[in-house]
C-alpha atoms as a PDB file:
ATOM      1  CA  UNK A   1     -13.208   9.405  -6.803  1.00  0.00           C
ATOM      2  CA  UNK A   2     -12.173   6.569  -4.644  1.00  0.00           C
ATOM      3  CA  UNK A   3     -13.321   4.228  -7.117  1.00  0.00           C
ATOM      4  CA  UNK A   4     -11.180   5.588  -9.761  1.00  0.00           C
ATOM      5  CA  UNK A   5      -8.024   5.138  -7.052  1.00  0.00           C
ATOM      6  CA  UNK A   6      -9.289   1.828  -6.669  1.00  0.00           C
ATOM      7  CA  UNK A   7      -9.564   0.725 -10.490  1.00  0.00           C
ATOM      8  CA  UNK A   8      -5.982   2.456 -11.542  1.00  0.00           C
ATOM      9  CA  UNK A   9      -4.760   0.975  -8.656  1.00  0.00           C
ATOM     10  CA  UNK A  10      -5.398  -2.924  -9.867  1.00  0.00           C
ATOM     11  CA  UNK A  11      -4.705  -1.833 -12.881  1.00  0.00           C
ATOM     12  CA  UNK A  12      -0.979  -1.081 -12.105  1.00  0.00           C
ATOM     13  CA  UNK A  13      -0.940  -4.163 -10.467  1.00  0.00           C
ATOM     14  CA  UNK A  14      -2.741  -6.592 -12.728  1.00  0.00           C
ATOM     15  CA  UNK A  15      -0.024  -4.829 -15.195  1.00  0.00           C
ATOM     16  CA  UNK A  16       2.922  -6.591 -13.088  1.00  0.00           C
ATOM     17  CA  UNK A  17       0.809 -10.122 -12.776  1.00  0.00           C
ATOM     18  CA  UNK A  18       0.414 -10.506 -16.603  1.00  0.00           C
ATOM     19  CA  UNK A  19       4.107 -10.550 -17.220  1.00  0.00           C
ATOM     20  CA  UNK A  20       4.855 -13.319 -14.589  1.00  0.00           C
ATOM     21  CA  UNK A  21       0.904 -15.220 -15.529  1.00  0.00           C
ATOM     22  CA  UNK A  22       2.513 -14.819 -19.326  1.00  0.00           C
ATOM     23  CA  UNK A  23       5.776 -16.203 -18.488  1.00  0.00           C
ATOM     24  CA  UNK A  24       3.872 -19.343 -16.499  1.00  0.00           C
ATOM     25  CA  UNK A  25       1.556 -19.674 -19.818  1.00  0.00           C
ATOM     26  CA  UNK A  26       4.337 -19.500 -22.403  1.00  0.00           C
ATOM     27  CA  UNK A  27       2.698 -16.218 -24.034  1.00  0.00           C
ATOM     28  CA  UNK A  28       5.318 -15.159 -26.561  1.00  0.00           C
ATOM     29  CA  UNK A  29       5.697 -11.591 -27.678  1.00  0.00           C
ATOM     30  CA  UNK A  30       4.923 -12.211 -31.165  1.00  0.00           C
ATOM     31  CA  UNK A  31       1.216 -13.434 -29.941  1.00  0.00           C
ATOM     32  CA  UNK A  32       1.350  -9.792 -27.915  1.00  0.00           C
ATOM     33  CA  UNK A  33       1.773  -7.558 -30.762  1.00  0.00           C
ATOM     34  CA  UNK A  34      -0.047  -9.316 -32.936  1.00  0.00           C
ATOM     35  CA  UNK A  35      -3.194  -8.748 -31.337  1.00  0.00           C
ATOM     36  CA  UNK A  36      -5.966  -6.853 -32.593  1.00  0.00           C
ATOM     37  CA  UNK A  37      -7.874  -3.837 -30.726  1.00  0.00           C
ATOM     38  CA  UNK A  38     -10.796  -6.082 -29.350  1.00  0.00           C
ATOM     39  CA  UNK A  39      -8.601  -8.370 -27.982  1.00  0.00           C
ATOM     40  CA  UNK A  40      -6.351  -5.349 -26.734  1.00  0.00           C
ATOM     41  CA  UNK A  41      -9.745  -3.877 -24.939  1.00  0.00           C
ATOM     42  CA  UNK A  42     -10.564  -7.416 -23.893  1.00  0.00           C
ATOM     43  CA  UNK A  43      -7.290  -7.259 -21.732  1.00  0.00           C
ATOM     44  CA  UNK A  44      -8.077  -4.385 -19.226  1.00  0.00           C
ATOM     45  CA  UNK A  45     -10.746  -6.300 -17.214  1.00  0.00           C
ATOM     46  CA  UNK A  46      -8.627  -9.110 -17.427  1.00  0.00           C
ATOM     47  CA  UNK A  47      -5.591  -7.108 -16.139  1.00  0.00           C
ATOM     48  CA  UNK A  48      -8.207  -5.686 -13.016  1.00  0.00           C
ATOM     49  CA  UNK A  49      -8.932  -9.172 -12.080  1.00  0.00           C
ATOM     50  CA  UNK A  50      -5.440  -9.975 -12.293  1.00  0.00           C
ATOM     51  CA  UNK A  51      -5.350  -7.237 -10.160  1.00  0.00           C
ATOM     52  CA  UNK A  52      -7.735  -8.250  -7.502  1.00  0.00           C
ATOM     53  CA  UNK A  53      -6.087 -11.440  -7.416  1.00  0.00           C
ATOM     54  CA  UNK A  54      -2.542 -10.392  -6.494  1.00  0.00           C
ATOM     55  CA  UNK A  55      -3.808  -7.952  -4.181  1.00  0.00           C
ATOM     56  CA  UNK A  56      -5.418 -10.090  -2.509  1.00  0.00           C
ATOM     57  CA  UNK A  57      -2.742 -13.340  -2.308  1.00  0.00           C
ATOM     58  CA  UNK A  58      -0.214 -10.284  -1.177  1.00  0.00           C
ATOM     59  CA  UNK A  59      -2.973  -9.796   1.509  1.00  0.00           C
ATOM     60  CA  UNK A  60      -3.030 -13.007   2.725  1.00  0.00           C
ATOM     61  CA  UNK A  61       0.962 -13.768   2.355  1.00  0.00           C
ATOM     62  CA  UNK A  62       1.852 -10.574   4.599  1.00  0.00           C
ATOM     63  CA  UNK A  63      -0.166 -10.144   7.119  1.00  0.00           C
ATOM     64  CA  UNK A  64       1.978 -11.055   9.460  1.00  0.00           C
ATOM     65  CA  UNK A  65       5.031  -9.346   8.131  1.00  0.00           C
ATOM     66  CA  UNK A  66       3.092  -6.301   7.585  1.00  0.00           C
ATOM     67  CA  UNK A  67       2.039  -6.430  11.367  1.00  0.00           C
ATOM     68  CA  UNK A  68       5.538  -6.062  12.345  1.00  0.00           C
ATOM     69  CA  UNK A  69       6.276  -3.325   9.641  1.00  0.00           C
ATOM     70  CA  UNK A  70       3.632  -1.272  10.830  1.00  0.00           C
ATOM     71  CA  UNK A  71       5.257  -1.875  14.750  1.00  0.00           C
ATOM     72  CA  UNK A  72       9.333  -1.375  14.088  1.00  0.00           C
ATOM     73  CA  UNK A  73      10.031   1.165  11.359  1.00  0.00           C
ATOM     74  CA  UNK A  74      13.007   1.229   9.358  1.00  0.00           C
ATOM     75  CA  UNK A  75      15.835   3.157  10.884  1.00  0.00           C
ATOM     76  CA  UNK A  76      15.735   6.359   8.849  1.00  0.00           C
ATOM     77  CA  UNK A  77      11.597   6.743   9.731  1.00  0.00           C
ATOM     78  CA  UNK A  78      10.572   8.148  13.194  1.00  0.00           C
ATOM     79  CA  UNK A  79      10.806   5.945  16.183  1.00  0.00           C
ATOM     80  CA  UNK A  80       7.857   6.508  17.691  1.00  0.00           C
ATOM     81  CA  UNK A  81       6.324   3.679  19.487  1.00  0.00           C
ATOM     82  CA  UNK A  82       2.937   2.547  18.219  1.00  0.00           C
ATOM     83  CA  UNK A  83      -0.075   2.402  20.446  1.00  0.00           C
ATOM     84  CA  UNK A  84      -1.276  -1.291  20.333  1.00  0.00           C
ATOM     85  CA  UNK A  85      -4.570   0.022  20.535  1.00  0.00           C
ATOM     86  CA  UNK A  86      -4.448   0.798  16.821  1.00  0.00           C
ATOM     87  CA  UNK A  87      -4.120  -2.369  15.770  1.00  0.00           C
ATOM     88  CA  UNK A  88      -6.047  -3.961  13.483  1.00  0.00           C
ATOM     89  CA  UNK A  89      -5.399  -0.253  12.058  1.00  0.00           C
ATOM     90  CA  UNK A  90      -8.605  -0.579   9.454  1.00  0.00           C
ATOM     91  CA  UNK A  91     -10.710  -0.472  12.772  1.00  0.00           C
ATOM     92  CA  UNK A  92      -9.461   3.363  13.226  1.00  0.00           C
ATOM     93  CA  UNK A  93      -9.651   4.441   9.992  1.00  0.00           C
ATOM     94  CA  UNK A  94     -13.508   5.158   9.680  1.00  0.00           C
ATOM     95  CA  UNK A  95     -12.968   7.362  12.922  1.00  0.00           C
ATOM     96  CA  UNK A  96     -10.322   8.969  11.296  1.00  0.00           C
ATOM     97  CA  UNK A  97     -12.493   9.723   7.808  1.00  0.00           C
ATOM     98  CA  UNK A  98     -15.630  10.647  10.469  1.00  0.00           C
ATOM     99  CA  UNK A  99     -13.603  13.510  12.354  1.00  0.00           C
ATOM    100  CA  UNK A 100     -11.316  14.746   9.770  1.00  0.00           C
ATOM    101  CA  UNK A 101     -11.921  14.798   6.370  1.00  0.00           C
ATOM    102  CA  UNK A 102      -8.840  15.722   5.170  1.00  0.00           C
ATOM    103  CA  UNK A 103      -6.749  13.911   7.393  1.00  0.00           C
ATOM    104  CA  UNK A 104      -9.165  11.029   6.232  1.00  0.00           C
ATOM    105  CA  UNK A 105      -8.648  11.831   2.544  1.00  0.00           C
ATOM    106  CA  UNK A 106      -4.450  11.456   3.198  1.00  0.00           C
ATOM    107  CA  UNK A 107      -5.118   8.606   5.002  1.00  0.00           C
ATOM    108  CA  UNK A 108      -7.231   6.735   2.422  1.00  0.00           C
ATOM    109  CA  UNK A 109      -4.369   7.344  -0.558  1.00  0.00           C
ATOM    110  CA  UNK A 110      -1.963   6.318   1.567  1.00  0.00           C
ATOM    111  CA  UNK A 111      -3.202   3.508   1.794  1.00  0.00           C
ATOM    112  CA  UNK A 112      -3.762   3.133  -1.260  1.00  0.00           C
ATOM    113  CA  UNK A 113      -0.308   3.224  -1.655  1.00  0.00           C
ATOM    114  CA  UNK A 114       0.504   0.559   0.708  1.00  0.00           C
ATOM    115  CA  UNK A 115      -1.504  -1.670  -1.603  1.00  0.00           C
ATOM    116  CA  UNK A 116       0.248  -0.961  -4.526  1.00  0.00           C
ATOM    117  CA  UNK A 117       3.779  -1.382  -2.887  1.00  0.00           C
ATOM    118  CA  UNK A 118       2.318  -4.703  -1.599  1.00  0.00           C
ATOM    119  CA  UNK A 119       1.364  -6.279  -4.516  1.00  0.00           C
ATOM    120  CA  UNK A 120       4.607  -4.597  -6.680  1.00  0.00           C
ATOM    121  CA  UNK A 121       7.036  -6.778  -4.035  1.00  0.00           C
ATOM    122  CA  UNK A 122       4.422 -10.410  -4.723  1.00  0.00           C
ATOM    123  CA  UNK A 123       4.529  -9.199  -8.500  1.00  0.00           C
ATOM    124  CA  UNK A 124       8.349  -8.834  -8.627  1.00  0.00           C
ATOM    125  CA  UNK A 125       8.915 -12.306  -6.437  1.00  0.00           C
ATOM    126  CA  UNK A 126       7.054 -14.182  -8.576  1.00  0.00           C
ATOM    127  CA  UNK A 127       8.221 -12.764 -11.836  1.00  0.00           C
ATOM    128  CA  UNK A 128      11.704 -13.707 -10.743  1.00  0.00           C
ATOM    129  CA  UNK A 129      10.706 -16.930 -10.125  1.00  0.00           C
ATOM    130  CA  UNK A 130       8.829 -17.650 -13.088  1.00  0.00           C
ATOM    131  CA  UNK A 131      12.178 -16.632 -15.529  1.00  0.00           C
ATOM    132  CA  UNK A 132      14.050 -19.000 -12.839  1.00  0.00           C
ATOM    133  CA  UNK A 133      11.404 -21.983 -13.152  1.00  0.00           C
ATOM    134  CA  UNK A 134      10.754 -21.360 -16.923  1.00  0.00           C
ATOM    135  CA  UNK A 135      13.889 -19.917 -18.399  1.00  0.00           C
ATOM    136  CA  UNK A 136      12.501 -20.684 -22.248  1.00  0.00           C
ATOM    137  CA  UNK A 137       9.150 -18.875 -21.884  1.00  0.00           C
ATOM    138  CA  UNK A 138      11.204 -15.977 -20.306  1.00  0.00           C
ATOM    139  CA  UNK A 139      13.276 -16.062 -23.646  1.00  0.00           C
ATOM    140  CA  UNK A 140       9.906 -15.711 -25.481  1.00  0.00           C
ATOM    141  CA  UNK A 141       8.154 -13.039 -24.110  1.00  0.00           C
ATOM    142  CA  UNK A 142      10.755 -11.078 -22.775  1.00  0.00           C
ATOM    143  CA  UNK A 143      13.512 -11.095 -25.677  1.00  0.00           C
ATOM    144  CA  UNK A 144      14.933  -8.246 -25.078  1.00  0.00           C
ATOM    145  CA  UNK A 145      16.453  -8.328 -21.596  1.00  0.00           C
ATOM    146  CA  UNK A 146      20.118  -9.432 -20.677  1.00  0.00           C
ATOM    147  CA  UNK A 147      21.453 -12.831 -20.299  1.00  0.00           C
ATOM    148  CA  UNK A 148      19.951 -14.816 -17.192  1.00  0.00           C
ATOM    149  CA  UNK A 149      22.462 -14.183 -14.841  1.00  0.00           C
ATOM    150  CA  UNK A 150      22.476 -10.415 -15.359  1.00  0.00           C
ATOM    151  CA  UNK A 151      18.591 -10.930 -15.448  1.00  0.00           C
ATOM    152  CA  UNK A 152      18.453 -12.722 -11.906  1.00  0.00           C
ATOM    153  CA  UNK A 153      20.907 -10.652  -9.801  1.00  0.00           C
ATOM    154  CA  UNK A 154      18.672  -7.533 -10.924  1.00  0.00           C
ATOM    155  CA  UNK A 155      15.565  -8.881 -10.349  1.00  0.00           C
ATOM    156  CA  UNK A 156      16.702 -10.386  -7.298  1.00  0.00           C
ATOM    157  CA  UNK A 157      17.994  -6.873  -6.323  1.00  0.00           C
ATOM    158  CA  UNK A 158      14.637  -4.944  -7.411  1.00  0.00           C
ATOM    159  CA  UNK A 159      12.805  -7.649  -4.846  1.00  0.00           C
ATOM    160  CA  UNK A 160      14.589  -6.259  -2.207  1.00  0.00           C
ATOM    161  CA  UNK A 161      13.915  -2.761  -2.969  1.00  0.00           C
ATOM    162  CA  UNK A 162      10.199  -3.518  -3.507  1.00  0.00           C
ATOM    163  CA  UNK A 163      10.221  -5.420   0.052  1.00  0.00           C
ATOM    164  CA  UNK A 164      12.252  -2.048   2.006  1.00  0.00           C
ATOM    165  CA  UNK A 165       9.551   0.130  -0.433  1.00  0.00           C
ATOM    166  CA  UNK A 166       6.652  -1.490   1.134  1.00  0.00           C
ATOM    167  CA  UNK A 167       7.725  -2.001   4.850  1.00  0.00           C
ATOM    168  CA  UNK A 168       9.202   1.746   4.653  1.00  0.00           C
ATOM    169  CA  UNK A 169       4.778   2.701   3.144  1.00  0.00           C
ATOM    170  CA  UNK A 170       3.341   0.468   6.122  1.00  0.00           C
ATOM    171  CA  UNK A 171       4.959   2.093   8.812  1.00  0.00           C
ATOM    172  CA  UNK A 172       4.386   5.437   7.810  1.00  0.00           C
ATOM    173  CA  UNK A 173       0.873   5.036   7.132  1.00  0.00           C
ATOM    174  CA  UNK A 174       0.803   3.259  11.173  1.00  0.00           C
ATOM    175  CA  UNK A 175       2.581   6.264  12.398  1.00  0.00           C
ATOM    176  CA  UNK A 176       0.273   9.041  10.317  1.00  0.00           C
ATOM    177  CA  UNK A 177      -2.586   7.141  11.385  1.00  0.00           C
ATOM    178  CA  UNK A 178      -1.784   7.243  14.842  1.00  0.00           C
ATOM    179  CA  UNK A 179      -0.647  10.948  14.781  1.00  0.00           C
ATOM    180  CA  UNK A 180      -4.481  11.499  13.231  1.00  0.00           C
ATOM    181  CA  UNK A 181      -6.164   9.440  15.849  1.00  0.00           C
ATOM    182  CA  UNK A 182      -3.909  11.236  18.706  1.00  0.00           C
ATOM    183  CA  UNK A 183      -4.638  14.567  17.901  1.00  0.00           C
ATOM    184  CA  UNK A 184      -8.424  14.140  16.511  1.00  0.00           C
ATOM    185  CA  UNK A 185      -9.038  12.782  20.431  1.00  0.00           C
ATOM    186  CA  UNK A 186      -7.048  15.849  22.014  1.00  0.00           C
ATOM    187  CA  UNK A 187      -9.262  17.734  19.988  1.00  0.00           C
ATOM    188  CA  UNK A 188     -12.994  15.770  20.740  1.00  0.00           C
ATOM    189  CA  UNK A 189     -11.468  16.351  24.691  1.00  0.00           C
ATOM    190  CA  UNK A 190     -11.503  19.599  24.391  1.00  0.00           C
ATOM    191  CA  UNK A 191     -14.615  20.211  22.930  1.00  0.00           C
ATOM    192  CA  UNK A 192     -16.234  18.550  25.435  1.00  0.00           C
ATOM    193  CA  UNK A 193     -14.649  19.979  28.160  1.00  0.00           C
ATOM    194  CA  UNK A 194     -16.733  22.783  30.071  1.00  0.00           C
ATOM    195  CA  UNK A 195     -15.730  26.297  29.354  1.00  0.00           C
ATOM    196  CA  UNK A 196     -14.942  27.803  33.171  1.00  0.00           C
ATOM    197  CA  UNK A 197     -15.974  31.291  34.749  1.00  0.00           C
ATOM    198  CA  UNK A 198     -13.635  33.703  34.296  1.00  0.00           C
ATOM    199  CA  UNK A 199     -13.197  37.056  36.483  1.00  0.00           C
ATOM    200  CA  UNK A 200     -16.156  39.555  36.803  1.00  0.00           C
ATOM    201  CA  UNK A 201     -18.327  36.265  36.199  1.00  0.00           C
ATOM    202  CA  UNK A 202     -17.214  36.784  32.423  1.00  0.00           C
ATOM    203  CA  UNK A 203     -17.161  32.886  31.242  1.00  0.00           C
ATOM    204  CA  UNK A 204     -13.899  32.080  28.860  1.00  0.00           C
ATOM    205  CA  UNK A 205     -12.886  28.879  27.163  1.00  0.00           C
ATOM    206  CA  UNK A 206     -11.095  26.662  28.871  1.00  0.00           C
ATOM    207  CA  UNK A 207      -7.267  26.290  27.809  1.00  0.00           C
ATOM    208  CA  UNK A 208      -5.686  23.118  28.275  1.00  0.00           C
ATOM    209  CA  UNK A 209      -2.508  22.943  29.978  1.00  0.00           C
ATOM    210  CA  UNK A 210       0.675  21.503  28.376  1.00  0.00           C
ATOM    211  CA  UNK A 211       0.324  18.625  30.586  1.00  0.00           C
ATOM    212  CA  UNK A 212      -3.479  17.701  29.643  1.00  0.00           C
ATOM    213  CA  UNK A 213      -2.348  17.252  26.161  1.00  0.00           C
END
C-alpha cells in the first residue's frame, strides 16, 4: 500500500518536471503526439525518476524554509507552539506508527502530501523560469497558452499559491504530529501508572487528574 502512495506520488510529480525538462530540451508538441505506444510506456519510469529527482532537489532546497514552516504557521492554522523536541520530526514518526496505527496511517499520507506540495512549488518555479529563459521552446511545446505576459503574471501567481499550499501542509502535519506524540505519551503514562486500593481493599484504576494530563 505505501508503495503504491509512493509510486503515484512521483508520478504526479515527475508529471510537472517533464514539462519544464521539455521546455529546457526544446521538445515540441508535434514530437509528443507523434509518439508511438512503446515510447508512450517507455515514459512512465522516466516520469518516476523525474520524480525522484525533483523530490529530492525540493528536499535539499527547503530544508531550511520548511523548518520554519513547520515552527510559525500561517495565520488562519492553530497557534500552537511546537515542542522543539519534535524536531527533526521523521525521528517521531516511527513512535507514532509503533503506538498508534491509525494515527500512524494519517500521519504517513500526510506526509505524503507534504511531498507532493513540495515538489508542485520547485516544479512550478522552474517551469516559470524555463518559458522566461527559453521563450521559443515555450512557444513549441506549449502552443496553446496566452501571450507571455499573461503567461508570466499567472505562473508567477500559481508559484505563490504552490509556496502558501506547501507551508500551510508542513505545519499542519508538525502540529498533528505533535498532537499524536502528546496524547500517545499521556496515554503510555497511564498505563504504566499503578492502579491504587480503593475502599473495602477493593483495588480500582487509577484516574488521572486534570492537572496530570
Amino acid at each position: 500500500m505505501q508503495f503504491a502512495v509512493v509510486f503515484v506520488e512521483y508520478l504526479v510529480t515527475g508529471s510537472g518536471a517533464v514539462i519544464w525538462m521539455g521546455i529546457v530540451l526544446g521538445v515540441t508538441l508535434t514530437s509528443v503526439v507523434n509518439l508511438q505506444p512503446a515510447q508512450v510506456a517507455l515514459l512512465v519510469p522516466v516520469i518516476y525518476l523525474a520524480g525522484m529527482l525533483a523530490d529530492a532537489v525540493a528536499s535539499l532546497l527547503l530544508h531550511y524554509p520548511g523548518r520554519r514552516a513547520k515552527r510559525h504557521p500561517l495565520p488562519w492554522q492553530n497557534r500552537a507552539v511546537l515542542v522543539p523536541d519534535l524536531q527533526p520530526r521523521t525521528a517521531w514518526v516511527p513512535f507514532v506508527v509503533l503506538h498508534s496505527p491509525q494515527l500512524g496511517q494519517e500521519l504517513l499520507f500526510r506526509a505524503s502530501r507534504d511531498r507532493i506540495a513540495r515538489g508542485a512549488l520547485l516544479n512550478a518555479l522552474l517551469i516559470l523560469v524555463a518559458m522566461i529563459v527559453f521563450p521559443a521552446n515555450r512557444q513549441d511545446l506549449l502552443p496553446f497558452l496566452p501571450p507571455p505576459s499573461v503567461t508570466t503574471a499567472t505562473g508567477a501567481g500559481l508559484v505563490v499559491l504552490a509556496a502558501v499550499l506547501w507551508w500551510a501542509a508542513e505545519s499542519s502535519t508538525t502540529q498533528f504530529l505533535q498532537t499524536s506524540v502528546t496524547l500517545i505519551e499521556h496515554k503510555l503514562a497511564r498505563e504504566r501508572r499503578p492502579e491504587k486500593p480503593g475502599r473495602a481493599g477493593i483495588t480500582v484504576p487509577y484516574t488521572p487528574r486534570r492537572r496530570d494530563l
